[in-house]
PDB file of N, CA and C in Angstrom:
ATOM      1  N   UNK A   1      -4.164  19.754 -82.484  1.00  0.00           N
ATOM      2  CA  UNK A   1      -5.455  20.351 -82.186  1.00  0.00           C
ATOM      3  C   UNK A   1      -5.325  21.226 -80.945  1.00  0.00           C
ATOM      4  N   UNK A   2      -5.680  22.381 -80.857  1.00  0.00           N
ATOM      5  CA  UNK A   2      -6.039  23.218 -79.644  1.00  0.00           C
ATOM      6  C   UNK A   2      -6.821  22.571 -78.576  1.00  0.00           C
ATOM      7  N   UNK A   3      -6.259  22.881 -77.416  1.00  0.00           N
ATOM      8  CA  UNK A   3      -7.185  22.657 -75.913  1.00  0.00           C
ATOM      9  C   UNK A   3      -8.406  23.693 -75.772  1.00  0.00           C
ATOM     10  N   UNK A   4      -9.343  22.687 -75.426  1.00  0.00           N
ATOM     11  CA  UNK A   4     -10.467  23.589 -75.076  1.00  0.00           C
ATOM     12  C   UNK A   4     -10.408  23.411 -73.124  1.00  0.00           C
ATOM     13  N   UNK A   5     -10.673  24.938 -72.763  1.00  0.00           N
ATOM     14  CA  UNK A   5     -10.888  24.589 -71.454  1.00  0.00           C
ATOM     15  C   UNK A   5     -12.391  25.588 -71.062  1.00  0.00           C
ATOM     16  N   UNK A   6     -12.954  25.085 -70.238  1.00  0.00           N
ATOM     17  CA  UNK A   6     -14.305  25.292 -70.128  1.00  0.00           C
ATOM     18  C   UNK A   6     -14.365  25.769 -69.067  1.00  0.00           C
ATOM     19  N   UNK A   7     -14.685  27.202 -68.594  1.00  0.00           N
ATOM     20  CA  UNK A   7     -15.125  27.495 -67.099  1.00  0.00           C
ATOM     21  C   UNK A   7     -16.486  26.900 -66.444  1.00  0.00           C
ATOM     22  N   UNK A   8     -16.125  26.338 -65.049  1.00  0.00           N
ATOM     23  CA  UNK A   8     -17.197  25.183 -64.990  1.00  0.00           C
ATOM     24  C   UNK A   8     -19.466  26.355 -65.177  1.00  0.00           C
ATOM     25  N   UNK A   9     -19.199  27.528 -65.171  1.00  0.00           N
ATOM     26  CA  UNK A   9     -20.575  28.213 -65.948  1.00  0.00           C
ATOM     27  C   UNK A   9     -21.093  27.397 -66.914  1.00  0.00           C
ATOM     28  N   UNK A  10     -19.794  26.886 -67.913  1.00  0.00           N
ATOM     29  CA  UNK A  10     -19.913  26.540 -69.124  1.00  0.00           C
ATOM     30  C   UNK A  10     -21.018  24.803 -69.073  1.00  0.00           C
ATOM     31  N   UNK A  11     -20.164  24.201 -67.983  1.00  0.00           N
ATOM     32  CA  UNK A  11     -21.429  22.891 -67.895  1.00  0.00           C
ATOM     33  C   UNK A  11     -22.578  23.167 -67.223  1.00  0.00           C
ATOM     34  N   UNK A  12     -22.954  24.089 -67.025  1.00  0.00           N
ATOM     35  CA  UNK A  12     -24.156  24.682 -65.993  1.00  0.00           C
ATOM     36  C   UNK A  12     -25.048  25.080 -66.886  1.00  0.00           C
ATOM     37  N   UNK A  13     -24.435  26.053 -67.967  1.00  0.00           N
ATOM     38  CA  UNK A  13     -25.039  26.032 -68.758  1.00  0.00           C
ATOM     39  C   UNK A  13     -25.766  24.985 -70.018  1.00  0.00           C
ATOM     40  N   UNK A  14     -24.341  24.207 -70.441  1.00  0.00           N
ATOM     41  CA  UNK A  14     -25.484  22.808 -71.171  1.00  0.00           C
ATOM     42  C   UNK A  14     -26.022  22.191 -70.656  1.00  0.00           C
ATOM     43  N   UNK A  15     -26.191  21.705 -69.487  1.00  0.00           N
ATOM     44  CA  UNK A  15     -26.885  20.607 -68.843  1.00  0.00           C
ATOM     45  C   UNK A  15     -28.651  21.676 -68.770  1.00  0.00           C
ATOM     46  N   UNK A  16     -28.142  22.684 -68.866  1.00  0.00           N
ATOM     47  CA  UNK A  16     -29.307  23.651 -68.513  1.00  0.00           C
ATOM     48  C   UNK A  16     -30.159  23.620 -69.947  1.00  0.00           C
ATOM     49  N   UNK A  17     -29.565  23.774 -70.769  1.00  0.00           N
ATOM     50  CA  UNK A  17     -29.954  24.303 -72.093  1.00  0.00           C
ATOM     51  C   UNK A  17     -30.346  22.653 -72.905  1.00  0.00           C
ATOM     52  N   UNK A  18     -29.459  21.937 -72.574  1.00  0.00           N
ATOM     53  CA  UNK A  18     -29.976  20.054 -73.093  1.00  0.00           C
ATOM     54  C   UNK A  18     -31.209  19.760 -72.697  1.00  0.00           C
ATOM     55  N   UNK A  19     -31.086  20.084 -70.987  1.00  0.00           N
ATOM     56  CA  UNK A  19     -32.560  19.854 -70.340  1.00  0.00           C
ATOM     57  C   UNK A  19     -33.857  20.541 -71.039  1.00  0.00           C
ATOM     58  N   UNK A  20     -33.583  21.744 -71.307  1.00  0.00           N
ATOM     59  CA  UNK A  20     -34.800  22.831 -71.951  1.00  0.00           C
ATOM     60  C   UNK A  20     -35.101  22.164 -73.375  1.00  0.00           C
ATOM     61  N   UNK A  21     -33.884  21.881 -73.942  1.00  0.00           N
ATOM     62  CA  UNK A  21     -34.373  21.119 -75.472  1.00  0.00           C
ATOM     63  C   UNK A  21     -35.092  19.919 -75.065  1.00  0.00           C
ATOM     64  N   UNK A  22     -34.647  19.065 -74.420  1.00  0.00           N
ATOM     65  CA  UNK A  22     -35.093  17.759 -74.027  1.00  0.00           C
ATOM     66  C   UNK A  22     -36.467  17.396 -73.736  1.00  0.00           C
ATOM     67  N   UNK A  23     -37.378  18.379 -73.247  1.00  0.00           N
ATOM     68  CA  UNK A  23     -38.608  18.471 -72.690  1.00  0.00           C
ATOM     69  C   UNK A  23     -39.363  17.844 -74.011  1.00  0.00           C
ATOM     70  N   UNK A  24     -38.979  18.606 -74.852  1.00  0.00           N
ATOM     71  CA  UNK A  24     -39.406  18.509 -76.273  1.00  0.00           C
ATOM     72  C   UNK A  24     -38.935  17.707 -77.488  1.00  0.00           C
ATOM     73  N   UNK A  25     -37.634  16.922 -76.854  1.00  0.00           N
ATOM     74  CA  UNK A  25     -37.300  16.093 -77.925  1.00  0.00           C
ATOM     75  C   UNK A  25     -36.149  15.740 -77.355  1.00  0.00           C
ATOM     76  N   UNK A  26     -36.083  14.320 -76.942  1.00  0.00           N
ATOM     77  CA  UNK A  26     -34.332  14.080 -76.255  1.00  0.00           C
ATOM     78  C   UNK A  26     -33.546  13.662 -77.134  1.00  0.00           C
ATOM     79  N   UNK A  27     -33.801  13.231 -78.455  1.00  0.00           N
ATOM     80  CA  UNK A  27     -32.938  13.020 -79.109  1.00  0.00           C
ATOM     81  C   UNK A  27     -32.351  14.672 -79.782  1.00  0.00           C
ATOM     82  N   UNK A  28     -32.804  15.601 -79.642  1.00  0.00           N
ATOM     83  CA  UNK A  28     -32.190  16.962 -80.411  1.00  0.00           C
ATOM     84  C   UNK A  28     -31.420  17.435 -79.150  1.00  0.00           C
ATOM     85  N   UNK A  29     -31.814  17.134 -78.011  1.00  0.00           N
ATOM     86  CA  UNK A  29     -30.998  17.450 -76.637  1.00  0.00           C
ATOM     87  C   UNK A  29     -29.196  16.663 -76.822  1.00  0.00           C
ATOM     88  N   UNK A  30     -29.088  15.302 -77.150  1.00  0.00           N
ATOM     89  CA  UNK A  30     -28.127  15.310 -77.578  1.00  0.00           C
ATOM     90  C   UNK A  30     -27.631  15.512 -78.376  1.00  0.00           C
ATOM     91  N   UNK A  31     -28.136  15.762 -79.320  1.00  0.00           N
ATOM     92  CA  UNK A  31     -27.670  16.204 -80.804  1.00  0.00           C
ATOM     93  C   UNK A  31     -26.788  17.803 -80.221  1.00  0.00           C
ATOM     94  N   UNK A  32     -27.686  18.317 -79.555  1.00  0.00           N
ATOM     95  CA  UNK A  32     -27.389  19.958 -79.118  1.00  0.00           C
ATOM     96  C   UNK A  32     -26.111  19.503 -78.329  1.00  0.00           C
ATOM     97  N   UNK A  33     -25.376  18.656 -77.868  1.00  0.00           N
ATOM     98  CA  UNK A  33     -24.575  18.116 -76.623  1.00  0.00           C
ATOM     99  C   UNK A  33     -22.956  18.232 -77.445  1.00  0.00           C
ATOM    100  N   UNK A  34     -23.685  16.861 -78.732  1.00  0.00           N
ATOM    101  CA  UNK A  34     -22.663  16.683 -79.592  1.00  0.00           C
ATOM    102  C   UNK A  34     -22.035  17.823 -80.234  1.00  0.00           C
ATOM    103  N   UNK A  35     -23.107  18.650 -80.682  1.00  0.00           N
ATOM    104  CA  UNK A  35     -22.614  20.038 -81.607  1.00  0.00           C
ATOM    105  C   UNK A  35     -22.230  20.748 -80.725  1.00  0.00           C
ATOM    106  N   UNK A  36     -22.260  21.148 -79.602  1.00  0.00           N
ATOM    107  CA  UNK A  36     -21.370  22.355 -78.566  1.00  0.00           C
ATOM    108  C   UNK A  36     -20.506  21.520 -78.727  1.00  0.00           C
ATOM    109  N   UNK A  37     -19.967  20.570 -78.576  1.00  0.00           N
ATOM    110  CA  UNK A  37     -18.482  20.015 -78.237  1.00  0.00           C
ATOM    111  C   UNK A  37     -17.496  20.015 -79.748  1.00  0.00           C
ATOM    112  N   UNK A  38     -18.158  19.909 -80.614  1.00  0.00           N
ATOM    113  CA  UNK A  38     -18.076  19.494 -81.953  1.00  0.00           C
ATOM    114  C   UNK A  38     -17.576  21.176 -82.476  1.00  0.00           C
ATOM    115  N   UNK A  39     -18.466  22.056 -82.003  1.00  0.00           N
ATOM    116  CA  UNK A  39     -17.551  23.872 -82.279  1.00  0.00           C
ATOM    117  C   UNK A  39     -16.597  24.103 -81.431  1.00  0.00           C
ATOM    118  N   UNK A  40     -16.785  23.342 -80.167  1.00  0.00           N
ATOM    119  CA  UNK A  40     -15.752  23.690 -79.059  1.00  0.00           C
ATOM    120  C   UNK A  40     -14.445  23.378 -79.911  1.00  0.00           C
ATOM    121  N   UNK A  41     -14.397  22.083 -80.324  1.00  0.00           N
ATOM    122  CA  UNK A  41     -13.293  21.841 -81.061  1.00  0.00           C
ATOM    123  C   UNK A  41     -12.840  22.892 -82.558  1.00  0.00           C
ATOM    124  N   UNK A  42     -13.826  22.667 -83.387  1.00  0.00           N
ATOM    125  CA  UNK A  42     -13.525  23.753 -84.009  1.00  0.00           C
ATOM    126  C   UNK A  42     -13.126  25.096 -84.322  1.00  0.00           C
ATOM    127  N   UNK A  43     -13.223  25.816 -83.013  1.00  0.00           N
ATOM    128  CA  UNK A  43     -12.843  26.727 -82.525  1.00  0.00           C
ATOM    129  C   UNK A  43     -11.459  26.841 -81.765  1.00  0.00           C
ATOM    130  N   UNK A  44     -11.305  25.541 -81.533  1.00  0.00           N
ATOM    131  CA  UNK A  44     -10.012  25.675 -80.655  1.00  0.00           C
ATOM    132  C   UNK A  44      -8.706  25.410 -81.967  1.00  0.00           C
ATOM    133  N   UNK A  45      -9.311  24.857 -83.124  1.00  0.00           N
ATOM    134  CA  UNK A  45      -8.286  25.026 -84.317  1.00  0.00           C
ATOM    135  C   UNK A  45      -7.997  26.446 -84.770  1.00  0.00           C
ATOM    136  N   UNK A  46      -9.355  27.019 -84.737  1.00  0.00           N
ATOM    137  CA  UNK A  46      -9.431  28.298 -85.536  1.00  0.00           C
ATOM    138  C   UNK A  46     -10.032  29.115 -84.134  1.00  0.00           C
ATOM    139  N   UNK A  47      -9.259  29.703 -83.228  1.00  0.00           N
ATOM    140  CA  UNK A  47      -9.938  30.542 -82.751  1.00  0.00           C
ATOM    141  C   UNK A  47     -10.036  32.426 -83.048  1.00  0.00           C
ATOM    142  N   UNK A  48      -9.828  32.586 -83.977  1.00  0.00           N
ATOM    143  CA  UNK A  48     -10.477  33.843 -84.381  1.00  0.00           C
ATOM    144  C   UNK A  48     -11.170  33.487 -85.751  1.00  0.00           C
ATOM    145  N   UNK A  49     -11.944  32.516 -85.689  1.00  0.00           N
ATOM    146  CA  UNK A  49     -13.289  32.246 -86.888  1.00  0.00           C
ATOM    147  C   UNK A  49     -14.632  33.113 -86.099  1.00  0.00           C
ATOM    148  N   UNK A  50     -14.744  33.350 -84.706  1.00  0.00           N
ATOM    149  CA  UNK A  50     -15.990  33.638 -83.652  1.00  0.00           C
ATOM    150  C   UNK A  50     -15.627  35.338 -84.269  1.00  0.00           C
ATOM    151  N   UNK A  51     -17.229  36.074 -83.809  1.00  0.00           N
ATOM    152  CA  UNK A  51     -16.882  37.406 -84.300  1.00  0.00           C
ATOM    153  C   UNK A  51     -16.489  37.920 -82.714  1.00  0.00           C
ATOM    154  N   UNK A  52     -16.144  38.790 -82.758  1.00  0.00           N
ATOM    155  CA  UNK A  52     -15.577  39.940 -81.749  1.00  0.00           C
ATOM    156  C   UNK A  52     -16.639  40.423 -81.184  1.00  0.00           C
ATOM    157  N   UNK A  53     -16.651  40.115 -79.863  1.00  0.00           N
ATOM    158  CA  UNK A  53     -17.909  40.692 -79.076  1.00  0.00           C
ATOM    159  C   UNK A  53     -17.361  42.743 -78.520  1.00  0.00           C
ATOM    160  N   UNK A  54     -18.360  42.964 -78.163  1.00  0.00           N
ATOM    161  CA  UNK A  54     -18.165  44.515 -77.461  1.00  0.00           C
ATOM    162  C   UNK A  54     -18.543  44.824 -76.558  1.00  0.00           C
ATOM    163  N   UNK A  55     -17.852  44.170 -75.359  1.00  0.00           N
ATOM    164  CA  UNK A  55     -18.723  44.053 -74.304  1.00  0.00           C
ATOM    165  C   UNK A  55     -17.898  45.497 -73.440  1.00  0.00           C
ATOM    166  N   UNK A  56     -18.465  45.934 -72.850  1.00  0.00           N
ATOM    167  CA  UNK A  56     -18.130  47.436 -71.888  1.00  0.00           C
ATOM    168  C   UNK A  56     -16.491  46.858 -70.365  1.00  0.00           C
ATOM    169  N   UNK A  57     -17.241  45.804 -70.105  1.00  0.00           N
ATOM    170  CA  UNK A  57     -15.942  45.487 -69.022  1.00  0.00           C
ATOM    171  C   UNK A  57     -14.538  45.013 -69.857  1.00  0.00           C
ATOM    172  N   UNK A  58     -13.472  46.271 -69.663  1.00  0.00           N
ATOM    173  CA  UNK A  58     -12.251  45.833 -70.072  1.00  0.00           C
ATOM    174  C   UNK A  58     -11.458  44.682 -70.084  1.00  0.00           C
ATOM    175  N   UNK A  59     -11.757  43.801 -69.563  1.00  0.00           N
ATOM    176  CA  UNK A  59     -11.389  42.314 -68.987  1.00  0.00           C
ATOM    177  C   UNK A  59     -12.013  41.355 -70.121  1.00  0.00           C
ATOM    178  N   UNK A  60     -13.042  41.862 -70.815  1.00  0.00           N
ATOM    179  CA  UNK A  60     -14.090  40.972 -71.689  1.00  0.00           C
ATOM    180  C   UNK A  60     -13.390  41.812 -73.279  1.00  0.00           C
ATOM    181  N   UNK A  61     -12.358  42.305 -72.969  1.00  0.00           N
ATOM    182  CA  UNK A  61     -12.186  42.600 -74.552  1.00  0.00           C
ATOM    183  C   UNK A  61     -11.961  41.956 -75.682  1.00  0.00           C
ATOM    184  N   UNK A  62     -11.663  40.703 -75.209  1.00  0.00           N
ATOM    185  CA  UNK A  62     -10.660  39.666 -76.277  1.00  0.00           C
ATOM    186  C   UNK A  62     -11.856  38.625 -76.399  1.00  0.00           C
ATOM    187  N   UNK A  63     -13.312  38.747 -76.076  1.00  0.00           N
ATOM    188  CA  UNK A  63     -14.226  37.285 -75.932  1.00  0.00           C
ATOM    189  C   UNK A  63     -14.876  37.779 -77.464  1.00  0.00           C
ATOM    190  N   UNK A  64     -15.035  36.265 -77.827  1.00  0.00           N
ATOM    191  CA  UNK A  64     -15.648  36.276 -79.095  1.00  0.00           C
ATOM    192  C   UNK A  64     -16.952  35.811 -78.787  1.00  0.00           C
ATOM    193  N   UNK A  65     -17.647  35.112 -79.926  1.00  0.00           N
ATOM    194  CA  UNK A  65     -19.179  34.324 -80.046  1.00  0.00           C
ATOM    195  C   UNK A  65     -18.998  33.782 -81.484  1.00  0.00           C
ATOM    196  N   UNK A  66     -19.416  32.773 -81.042  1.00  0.00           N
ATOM    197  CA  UNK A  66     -19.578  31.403 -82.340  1.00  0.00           C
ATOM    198  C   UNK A  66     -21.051  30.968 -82.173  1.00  0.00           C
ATOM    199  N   UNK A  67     -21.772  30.892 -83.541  1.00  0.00           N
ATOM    200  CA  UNK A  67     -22.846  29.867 -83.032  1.00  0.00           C
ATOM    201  C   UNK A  67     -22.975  28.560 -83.102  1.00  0.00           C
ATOM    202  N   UNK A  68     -23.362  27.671 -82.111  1.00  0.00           N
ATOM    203  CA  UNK A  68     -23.483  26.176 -82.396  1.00  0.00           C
ATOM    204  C   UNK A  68     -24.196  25.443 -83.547  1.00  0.00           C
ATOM    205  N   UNK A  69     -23.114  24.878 -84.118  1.00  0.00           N
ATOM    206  CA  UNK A  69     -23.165  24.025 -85.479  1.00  0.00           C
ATOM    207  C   UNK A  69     -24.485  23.713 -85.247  1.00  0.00           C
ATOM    208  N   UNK A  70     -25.229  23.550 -86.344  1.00  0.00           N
ATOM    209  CA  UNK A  70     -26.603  23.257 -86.443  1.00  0.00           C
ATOM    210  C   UNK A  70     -27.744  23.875 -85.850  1.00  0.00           C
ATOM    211  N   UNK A  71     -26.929  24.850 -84.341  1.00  0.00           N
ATOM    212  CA  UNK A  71     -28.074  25.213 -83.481  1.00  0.00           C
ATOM    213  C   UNK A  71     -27.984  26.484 -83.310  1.00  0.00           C
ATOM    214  N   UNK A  72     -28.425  27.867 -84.496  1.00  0.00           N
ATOM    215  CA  UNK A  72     -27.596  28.837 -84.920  1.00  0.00           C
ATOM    216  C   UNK A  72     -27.528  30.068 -83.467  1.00  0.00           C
ATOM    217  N   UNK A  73     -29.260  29.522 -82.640  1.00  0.00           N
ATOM    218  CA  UNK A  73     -29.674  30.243 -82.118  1.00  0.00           C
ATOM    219  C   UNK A  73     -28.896  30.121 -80.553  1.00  0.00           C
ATOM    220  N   UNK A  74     -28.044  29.182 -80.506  1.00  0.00           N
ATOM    221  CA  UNK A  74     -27.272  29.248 -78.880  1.00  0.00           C
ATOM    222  C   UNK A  74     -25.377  29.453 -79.418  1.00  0.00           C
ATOM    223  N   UNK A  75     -25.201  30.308 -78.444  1.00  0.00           N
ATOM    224  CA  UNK A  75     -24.130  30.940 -78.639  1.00  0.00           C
ATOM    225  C   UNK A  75     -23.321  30.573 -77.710  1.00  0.00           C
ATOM    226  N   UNK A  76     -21.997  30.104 -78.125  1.00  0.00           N
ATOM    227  CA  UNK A  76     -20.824  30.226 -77.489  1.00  0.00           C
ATOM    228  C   UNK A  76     -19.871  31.493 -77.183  1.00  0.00           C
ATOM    229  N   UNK A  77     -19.627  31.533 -76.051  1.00  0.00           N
ATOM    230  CA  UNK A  77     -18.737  32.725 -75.967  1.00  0.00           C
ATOM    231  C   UNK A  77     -17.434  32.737 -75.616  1.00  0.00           C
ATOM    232  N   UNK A  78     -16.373  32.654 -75.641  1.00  0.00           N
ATOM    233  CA  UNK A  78     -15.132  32.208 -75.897  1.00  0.00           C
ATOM    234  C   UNK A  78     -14.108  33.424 -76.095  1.00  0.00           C
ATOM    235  N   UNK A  79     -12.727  32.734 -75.440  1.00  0.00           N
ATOM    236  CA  UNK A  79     -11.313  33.735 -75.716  1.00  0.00           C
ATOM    237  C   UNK A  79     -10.463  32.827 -76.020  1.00  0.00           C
ATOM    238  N   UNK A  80      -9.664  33.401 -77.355  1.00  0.00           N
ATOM    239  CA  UNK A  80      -8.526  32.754 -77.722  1.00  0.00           C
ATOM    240  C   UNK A  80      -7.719  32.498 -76.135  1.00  0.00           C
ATOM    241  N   UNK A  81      -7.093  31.181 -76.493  1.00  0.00           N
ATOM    242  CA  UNK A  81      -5.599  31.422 -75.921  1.00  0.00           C
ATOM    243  C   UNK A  81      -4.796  30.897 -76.262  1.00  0.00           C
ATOM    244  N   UNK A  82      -3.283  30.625 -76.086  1.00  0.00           N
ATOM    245  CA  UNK A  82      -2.204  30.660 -76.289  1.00  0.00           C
ATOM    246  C   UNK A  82      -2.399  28.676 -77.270  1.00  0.00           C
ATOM    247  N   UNK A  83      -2.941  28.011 -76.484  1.00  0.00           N
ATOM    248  CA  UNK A  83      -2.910  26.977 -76.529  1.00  0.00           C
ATOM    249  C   UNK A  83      -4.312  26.331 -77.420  1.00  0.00           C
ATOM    250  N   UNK A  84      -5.282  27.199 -77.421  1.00  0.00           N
ATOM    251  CA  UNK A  84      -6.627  26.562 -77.794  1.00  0.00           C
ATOM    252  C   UNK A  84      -7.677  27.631 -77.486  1.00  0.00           C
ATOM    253  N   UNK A  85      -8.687  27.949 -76.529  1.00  0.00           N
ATOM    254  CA  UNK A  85      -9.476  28.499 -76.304  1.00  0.00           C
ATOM    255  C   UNK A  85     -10.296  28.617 -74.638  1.00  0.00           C
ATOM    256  N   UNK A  86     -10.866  29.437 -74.497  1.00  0.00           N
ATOM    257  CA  UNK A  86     -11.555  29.217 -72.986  1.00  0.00           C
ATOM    258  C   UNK A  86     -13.006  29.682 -73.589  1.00  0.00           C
ATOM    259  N   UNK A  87     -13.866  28.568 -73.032  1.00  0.00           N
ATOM    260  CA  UNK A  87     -15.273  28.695 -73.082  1.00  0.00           C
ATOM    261  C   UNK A  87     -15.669  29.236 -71.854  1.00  0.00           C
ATOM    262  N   UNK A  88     -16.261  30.406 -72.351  1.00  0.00           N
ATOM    263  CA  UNK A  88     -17.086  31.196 -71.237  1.00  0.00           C
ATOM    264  C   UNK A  88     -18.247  30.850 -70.635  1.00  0.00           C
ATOM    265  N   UNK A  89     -19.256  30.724 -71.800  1.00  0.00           N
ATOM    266  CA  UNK A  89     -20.780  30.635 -71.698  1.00  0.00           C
ATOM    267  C   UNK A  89     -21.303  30.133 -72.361  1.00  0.00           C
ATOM    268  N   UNK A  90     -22.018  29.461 -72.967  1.00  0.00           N
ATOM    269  CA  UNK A  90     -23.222  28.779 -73.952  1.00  0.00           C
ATOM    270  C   UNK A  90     -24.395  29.744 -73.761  1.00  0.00           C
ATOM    271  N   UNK A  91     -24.865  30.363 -74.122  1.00  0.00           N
ATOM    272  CA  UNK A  91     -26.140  30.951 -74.076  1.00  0.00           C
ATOM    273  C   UNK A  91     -27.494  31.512 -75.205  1.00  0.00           C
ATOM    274  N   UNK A  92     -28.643  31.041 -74.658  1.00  0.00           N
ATOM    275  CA  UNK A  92     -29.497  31.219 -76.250  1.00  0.00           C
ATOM    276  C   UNK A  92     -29.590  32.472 -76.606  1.00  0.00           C
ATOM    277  N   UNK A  93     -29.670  32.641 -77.761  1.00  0.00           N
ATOM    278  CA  UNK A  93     -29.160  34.070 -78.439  1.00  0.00           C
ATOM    279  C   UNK A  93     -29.972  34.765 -77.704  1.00  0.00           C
ATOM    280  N   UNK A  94     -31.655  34.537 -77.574  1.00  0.00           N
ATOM    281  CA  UNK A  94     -32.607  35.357 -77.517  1.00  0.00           C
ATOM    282  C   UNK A  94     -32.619  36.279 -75.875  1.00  0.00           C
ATOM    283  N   UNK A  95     -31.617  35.402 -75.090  1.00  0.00           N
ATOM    284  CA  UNK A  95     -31.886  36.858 -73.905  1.00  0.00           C
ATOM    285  C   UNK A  95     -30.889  37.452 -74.175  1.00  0.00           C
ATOM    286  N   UNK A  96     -31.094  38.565 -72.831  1.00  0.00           N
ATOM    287  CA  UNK A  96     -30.956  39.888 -72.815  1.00  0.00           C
ATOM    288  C   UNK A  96     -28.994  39.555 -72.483  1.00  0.00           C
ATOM    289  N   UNK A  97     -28.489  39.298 -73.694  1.00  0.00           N
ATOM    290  CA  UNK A  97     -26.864  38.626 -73.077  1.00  0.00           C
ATOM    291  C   UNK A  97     -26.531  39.976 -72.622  1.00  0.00           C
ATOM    292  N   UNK A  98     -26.272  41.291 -72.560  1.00  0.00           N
ATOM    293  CA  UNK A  98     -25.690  42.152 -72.106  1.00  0.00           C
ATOM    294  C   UNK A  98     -25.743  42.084 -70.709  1.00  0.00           C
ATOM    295  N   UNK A  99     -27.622  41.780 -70.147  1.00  0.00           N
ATOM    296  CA  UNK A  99     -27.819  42.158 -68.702  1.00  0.00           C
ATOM    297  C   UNK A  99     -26.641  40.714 -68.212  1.00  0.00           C
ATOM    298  N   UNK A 100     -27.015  39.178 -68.974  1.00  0.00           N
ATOM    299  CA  UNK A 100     -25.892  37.612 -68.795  1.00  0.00           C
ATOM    300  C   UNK A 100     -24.423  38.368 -68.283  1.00  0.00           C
ATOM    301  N   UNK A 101     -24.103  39.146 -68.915  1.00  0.00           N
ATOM    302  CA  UNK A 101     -22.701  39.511 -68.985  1.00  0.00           C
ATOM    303  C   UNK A 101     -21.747  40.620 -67.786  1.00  0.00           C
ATOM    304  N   UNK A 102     -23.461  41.480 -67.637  1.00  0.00           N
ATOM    305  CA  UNK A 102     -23.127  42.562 -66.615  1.00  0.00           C
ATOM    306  C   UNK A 102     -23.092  41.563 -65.103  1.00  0.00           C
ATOM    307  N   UNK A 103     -23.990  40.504 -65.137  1.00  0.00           N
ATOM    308  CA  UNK A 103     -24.389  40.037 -64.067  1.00  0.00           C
ATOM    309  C   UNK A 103     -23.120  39.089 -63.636  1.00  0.00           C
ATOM    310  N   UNK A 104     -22.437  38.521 -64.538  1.00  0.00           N
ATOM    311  CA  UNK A 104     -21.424  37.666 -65.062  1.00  0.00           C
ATOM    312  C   UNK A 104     -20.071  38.432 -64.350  1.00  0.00           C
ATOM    313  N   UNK A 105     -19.557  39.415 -64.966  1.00  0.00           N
ATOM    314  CA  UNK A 105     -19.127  40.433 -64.450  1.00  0.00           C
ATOM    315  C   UNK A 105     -18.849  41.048 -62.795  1.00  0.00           C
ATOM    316  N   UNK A 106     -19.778  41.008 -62.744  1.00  0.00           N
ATOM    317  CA  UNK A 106     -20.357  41.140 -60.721  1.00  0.00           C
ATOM    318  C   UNK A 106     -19.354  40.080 -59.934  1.00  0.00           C
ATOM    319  N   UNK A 107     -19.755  38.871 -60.474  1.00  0.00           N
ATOM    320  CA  UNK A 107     -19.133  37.846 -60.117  1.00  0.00           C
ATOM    321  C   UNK A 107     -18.618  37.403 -60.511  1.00  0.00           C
ATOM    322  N   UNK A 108     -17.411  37.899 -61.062  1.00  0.00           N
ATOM    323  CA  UNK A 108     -16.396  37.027 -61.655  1.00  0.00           C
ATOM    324  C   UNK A 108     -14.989  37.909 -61.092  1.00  0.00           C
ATOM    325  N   UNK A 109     -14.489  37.078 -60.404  1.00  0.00           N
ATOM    326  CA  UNK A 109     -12.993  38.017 -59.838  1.00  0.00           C
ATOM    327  C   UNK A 109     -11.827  37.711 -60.628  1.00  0.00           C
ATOM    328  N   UNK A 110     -11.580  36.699 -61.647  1.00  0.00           N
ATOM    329  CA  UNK A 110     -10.726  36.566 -62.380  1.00  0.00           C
ATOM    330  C   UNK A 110     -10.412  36.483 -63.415  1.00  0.00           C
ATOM    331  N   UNK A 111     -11.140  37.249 -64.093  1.00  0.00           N
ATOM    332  CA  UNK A 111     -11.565  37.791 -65.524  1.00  0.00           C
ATOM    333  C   UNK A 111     -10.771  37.485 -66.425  1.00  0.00           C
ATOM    334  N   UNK A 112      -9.335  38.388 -65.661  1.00  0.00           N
ATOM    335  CA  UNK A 112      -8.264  38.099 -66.935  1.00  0.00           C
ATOM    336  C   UNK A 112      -7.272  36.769 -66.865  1.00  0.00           C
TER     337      UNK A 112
END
């Protein structure tokens, strides 16, 4: 099986996104917990199953997006690697991911 490795964004983001489901139902909050981990893996078998993102910063050329099993509307964002995969981001489809990415970008010094 492929290694998944997670940039720590990546738990910032579920704990963020569990909490937001949770308000409204804690049992779908873990359910949402199980299934990110559950594609994480799946992805790290198959990592070019995610489509090919197009993001403008040259450093972001190789990141894909998968959506979470069951939860079509939060997105994983992810780069193959040698060994398994690197999780970028979890994020719900519905914002503005370009401005996520530019902002992402700003601050991120080690891209590649």
């Amino acid at each position: 099986m492929g290694q998944v490795n997670k940039r720590p964004q990546v738990i910032q983001d579920l704990i963020a996104l569990a909490t937001y489901i949770a308000e409204d139902n804690l049992d779908a909050s873990d359910r949402f917990l199980a299934a990110a981990d559950e594609t994480f893996k799946q992805l790290a078998k198959m990592p070019e199953m995610g489509k090919r993102c197009q993001f403008y910063h040259p450093n972001l050329a190789d990141v894909r997006q998968q959506a979470v099993k069951e939860f079509r509307k939060y997105l994983v964002f992810y780069r193959p690697t040698e060994s398994g995969i690197e999780v970028l981001r979890v994020i719900y489809g519905t914002r503005d991911i370009d401005a996520i990415w530019n902002d992402w970008e700003e601050g991120e010094q080690d891209l590649g």
